[in-house]
N, C-alpha and C. Protein backbone atom coordinates (compact mmCIF):
# COMPACT_ATOMS: atom_id res chain seq x y z
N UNK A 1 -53.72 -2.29 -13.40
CA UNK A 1 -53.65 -0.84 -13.51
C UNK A 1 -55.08 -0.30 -13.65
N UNK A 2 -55.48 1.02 -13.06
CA UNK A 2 -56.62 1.27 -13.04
C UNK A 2 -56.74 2.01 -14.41
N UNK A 3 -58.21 2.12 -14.97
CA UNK A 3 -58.51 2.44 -15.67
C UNK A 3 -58.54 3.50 -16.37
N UNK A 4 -58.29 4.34 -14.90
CA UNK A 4 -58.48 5.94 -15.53
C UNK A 4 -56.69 6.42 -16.18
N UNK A 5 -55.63 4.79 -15.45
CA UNK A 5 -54.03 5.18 -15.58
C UNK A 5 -54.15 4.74 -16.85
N UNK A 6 -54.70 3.83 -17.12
CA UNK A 6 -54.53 3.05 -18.66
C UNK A 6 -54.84 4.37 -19.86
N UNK A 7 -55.93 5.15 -19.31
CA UNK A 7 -56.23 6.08 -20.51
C UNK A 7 -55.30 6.84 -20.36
N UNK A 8 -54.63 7.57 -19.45
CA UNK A 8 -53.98 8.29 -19.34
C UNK A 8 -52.76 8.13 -20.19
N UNK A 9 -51.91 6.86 -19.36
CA UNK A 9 -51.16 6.09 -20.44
C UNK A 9 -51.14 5.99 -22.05
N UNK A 10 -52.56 5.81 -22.54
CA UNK A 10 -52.64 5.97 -23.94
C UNK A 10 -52.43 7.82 -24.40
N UNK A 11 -53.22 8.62 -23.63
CA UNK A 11 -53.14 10.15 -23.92
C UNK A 11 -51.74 10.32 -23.97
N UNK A 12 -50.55 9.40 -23.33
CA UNK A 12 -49.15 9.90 -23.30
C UNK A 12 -48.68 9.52 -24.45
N UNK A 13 -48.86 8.13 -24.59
CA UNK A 13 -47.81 6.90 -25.62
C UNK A 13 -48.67 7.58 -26.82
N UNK A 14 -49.99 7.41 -27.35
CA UNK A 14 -50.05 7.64 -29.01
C UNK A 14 -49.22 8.87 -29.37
N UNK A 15 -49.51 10.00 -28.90
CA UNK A 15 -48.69 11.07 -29.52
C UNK A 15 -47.17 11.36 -29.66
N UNK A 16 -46.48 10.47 -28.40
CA UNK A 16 -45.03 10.12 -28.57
C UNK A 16 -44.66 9.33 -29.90
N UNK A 17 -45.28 8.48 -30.04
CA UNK A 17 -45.56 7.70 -30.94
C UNK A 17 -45.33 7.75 -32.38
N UNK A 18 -46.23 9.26 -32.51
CA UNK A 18 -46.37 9.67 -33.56
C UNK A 18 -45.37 10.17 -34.07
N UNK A 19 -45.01 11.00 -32.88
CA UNK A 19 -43.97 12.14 -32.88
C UNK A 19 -42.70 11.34 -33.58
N UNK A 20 -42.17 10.35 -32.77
CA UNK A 20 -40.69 9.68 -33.36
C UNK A 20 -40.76 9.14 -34.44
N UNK A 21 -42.01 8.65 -35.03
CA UNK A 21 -42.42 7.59 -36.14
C UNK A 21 -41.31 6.30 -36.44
N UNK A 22 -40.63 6.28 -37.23
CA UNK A 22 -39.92 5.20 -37.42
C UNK A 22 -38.27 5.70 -37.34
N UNK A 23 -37.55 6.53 -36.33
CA UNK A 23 -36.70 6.85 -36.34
C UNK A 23 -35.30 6.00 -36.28
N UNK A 24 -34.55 5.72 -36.64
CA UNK A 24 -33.89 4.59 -36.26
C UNK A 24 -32.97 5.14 -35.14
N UNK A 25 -32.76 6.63 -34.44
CA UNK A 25 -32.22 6.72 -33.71
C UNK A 25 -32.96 6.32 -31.93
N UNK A 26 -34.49 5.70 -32.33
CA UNK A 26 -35.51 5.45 -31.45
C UNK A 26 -35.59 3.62 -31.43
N UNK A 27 -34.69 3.24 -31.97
CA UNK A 27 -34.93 1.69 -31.91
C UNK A 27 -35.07 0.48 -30.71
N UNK A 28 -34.66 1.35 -29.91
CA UNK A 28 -34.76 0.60 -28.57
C UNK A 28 -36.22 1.32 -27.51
N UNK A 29 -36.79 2.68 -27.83
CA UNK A 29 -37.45 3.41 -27.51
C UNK A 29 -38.72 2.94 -28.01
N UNK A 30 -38.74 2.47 -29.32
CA UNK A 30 -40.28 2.27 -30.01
C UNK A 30 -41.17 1.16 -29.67
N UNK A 31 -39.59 -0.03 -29.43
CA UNK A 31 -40.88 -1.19 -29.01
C UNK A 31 -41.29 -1.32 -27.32
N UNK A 32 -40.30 -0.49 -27.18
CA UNK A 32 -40.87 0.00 -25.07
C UNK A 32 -42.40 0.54 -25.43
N UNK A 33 -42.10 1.34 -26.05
CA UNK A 33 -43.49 2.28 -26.11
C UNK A 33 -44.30 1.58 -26.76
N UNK A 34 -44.79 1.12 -27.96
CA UNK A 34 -45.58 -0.26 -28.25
C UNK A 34 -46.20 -0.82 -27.45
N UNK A 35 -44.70 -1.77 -26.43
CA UNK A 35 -45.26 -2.50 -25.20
C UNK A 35 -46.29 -2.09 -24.37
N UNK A 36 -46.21 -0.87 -24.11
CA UNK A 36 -46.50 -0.31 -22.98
C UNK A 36 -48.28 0.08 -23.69
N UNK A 37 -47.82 0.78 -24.97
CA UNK A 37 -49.57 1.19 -25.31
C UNK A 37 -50.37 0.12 -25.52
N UNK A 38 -49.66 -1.20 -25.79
CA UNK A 38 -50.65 -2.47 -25.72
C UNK A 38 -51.03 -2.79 -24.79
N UNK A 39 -50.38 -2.51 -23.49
CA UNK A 39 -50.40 -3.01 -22.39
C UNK A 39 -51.70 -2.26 -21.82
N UNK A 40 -51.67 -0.86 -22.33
CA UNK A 40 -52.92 -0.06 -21.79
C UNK A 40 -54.39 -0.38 -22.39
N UNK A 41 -54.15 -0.56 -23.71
CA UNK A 41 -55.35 -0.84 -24.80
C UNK A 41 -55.55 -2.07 -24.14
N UNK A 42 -54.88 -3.19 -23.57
CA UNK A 42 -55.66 -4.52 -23.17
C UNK A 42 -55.96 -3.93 -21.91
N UNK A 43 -55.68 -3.00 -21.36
CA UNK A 43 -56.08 -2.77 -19.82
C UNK A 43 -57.48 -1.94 -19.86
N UNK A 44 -57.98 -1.58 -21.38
CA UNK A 44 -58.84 -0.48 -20.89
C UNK A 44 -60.18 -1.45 -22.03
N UNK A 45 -59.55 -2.95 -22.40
CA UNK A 45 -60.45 -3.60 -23.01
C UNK A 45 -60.62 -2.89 -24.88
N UNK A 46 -59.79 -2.21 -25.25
CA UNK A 46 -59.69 -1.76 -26.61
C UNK A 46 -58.86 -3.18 -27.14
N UNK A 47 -59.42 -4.38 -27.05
CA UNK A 47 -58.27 -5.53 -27.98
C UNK A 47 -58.30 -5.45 -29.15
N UNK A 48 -58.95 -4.79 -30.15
CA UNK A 48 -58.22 -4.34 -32.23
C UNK A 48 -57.23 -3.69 -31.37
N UNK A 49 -57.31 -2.55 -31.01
CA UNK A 49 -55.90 -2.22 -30.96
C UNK A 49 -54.86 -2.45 -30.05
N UNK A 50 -54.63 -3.26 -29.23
CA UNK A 50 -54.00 -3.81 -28.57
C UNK A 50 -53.76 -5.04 -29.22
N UNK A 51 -54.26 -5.80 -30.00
CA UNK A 51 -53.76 -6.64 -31.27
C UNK A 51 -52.69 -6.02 -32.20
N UNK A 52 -53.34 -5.18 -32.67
CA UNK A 52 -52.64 -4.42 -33.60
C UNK A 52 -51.37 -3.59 -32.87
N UNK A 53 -51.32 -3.29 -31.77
CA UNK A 53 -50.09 -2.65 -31.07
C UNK A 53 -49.16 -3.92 -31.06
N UNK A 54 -49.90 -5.07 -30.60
CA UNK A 54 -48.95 -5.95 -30.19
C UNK A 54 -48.18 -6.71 -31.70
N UNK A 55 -48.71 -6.67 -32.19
CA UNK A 55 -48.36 -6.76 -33.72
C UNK A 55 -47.50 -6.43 -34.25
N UNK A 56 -47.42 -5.02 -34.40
CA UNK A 56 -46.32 -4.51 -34.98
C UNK A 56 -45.23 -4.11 -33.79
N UNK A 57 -45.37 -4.40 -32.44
CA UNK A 57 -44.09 -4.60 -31.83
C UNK A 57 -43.85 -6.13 -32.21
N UNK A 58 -44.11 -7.05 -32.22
CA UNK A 58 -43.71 -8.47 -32.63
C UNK A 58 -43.15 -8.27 -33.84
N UNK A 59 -43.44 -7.26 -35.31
CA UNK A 59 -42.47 -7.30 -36.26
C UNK A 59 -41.43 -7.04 -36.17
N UNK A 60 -41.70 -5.68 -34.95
CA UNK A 60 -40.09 -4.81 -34.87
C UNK A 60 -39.16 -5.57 -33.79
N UNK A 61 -39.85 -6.46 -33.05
CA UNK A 61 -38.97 -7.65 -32.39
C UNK A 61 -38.32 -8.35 -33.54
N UNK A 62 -38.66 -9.19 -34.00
CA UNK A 62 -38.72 -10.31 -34.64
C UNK A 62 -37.30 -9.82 -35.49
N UNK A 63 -37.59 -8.70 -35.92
CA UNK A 63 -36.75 -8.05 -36.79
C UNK A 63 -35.01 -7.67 -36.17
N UNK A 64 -34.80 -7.52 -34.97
CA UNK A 64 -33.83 -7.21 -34.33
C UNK A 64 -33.66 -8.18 -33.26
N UNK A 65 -34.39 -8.71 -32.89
CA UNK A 65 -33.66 -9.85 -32.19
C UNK A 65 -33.58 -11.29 -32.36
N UNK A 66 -32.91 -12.20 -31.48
CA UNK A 66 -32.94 -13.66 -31.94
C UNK A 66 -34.24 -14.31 -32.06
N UNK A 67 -34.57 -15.78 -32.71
CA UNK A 67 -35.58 -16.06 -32.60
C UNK A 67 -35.87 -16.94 -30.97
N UNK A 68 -37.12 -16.56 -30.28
CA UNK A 68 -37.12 -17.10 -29.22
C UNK A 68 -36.73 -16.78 -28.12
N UNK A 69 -36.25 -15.23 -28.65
CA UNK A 69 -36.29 -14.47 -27.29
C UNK A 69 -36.98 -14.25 -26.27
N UNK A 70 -36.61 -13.99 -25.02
CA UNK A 70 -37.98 -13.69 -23.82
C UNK A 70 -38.78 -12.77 -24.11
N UNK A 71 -38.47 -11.54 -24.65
CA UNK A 71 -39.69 -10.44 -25.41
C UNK A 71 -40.34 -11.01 -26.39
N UNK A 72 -39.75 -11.67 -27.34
CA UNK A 72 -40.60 -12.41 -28.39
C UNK A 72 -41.83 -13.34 -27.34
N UNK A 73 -40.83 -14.31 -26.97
CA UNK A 73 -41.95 -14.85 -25.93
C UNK A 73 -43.30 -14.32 -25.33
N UNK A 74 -42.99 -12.88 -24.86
CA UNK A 74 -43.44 -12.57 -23.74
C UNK A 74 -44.62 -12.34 -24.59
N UNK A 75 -44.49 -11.38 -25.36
CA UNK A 75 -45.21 -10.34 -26.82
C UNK A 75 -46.13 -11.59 -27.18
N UNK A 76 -46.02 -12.98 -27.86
CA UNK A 76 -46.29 -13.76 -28.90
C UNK A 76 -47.54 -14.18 -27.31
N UNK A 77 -47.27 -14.38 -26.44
CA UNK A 77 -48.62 -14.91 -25.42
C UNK A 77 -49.09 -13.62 -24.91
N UNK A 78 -48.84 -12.55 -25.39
CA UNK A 78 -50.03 -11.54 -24.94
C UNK A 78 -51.01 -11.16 -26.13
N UNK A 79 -50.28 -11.44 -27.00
CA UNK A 79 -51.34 -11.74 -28.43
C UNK A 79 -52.19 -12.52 -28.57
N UNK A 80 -51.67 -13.60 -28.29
CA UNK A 80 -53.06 -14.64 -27.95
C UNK A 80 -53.72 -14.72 -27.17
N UNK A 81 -53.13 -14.19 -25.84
CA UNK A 81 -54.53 -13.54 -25.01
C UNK A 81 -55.71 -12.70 -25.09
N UNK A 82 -55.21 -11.75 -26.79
CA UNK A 82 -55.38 -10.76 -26.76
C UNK A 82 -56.49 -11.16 -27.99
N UNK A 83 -56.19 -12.32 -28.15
CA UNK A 83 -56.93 -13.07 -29.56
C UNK A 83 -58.13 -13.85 -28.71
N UNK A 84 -57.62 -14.35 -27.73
CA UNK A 84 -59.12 -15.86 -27.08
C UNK A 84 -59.56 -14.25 -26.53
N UNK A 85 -59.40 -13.31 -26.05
CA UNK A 85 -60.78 -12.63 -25.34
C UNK A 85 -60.98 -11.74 -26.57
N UNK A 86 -60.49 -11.71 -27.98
CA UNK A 86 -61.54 -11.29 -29.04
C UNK A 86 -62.31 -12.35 -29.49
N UNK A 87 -62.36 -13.82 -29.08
CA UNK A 87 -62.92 -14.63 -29.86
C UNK A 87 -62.22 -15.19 -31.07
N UNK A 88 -61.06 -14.62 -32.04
CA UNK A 88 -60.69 -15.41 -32.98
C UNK A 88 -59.26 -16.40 -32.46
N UNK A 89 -60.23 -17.63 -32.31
CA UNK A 89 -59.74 -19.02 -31.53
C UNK A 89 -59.09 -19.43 -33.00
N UNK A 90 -58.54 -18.86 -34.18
CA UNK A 90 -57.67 -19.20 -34.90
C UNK A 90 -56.39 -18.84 -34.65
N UNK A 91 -56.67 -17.39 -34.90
CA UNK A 91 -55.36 -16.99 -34.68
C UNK A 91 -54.81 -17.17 -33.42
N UNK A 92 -55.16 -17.40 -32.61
CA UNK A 92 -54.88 -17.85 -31.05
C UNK A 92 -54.04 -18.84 -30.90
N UNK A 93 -54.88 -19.82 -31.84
CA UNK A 93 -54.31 -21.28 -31.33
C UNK A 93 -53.14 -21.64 -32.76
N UNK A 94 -52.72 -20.74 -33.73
CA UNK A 94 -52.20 -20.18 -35.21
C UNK A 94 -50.58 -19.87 -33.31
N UNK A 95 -50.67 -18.96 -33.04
CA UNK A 95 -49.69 -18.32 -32.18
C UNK A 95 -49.36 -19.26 -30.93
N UNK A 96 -50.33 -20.23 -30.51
CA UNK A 96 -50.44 -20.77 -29.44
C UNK A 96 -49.09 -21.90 -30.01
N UNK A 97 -49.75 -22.42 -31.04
CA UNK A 97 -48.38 -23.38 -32.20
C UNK A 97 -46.94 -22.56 -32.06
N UNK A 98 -46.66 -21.86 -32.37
CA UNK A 98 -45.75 -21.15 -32.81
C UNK A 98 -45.04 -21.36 -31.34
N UNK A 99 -45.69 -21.04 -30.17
CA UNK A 99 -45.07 -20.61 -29.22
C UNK A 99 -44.29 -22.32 -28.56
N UNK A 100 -45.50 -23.12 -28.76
CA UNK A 100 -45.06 -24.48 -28.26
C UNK A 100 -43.64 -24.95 -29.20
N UNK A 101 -43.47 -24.28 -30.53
CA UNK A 101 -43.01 -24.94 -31.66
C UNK A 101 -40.97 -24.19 -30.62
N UNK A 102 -41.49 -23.25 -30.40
CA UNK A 102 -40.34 -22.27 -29.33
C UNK A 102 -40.02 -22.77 -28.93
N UNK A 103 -40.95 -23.72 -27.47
CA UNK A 103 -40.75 -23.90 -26.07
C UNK A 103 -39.82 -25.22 -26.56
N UNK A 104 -40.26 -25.93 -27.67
CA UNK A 104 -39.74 -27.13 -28.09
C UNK A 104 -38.41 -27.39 -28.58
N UNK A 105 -37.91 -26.34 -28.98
CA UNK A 105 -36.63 -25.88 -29.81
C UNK A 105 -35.73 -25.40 -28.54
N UNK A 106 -36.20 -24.94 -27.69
CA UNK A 106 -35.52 -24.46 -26.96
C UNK A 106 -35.18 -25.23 -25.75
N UNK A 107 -35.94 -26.42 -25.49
CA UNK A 107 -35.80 -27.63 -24.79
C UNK A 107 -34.77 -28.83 -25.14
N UNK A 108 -34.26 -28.51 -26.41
CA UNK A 108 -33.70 -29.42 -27.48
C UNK A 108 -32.00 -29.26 -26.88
């Protein structure tokens, strides 16, 4: 996505964002939108907050769906992508575990 869509994207998603805050009639709405503003913040090279977006959609996953879901999945390796191009090769390879610990359980 080009750069100038990614900002744009963010000028849309933070203020929606704001707007619904933690509605529970928005529960299927919030972690779309999450997705999507992380998706821009790693597209426009902002990774704190595209960590931190991806973050708290991984709680509000984690929280409503099974463990080892394909969004969990999907979410848990864009974090750590989102971790090796900040440099903290802890938490990276902290999530990189987690995910193998998945792939392993789910092979079983």
């Amino acid at each position: 996505m080009p750069a100038e869509s990614n900002e744009e994207a963010v000028k849309v998603l933070e203020p929606q964002l704001k707007k619904i805050g933690d509605d529970p009639a928005q529960a299927v709405a919030i972690p779309t939108l999450l997705h999507f503003l992380a998706a821009a913040y790693e597209g426009m090279g902002r990774h704190e907050d595209a960590a931190a977006a991806y973050t708290q959609l991984l709680k509000r996953l984690e929280a409503s769906l099974p463990p080892g879901s394909a969004w969990i999945h999907d979410t848990m390796t864009k974090l750590a992508a989102v971790y090796h191009a900040m440099g903290r090769k802890d938490d990276e390879a902290k999530i990189t575990a987690e995910l193998k610990a998945m792939d392993g359980a789910g092979a079983k």
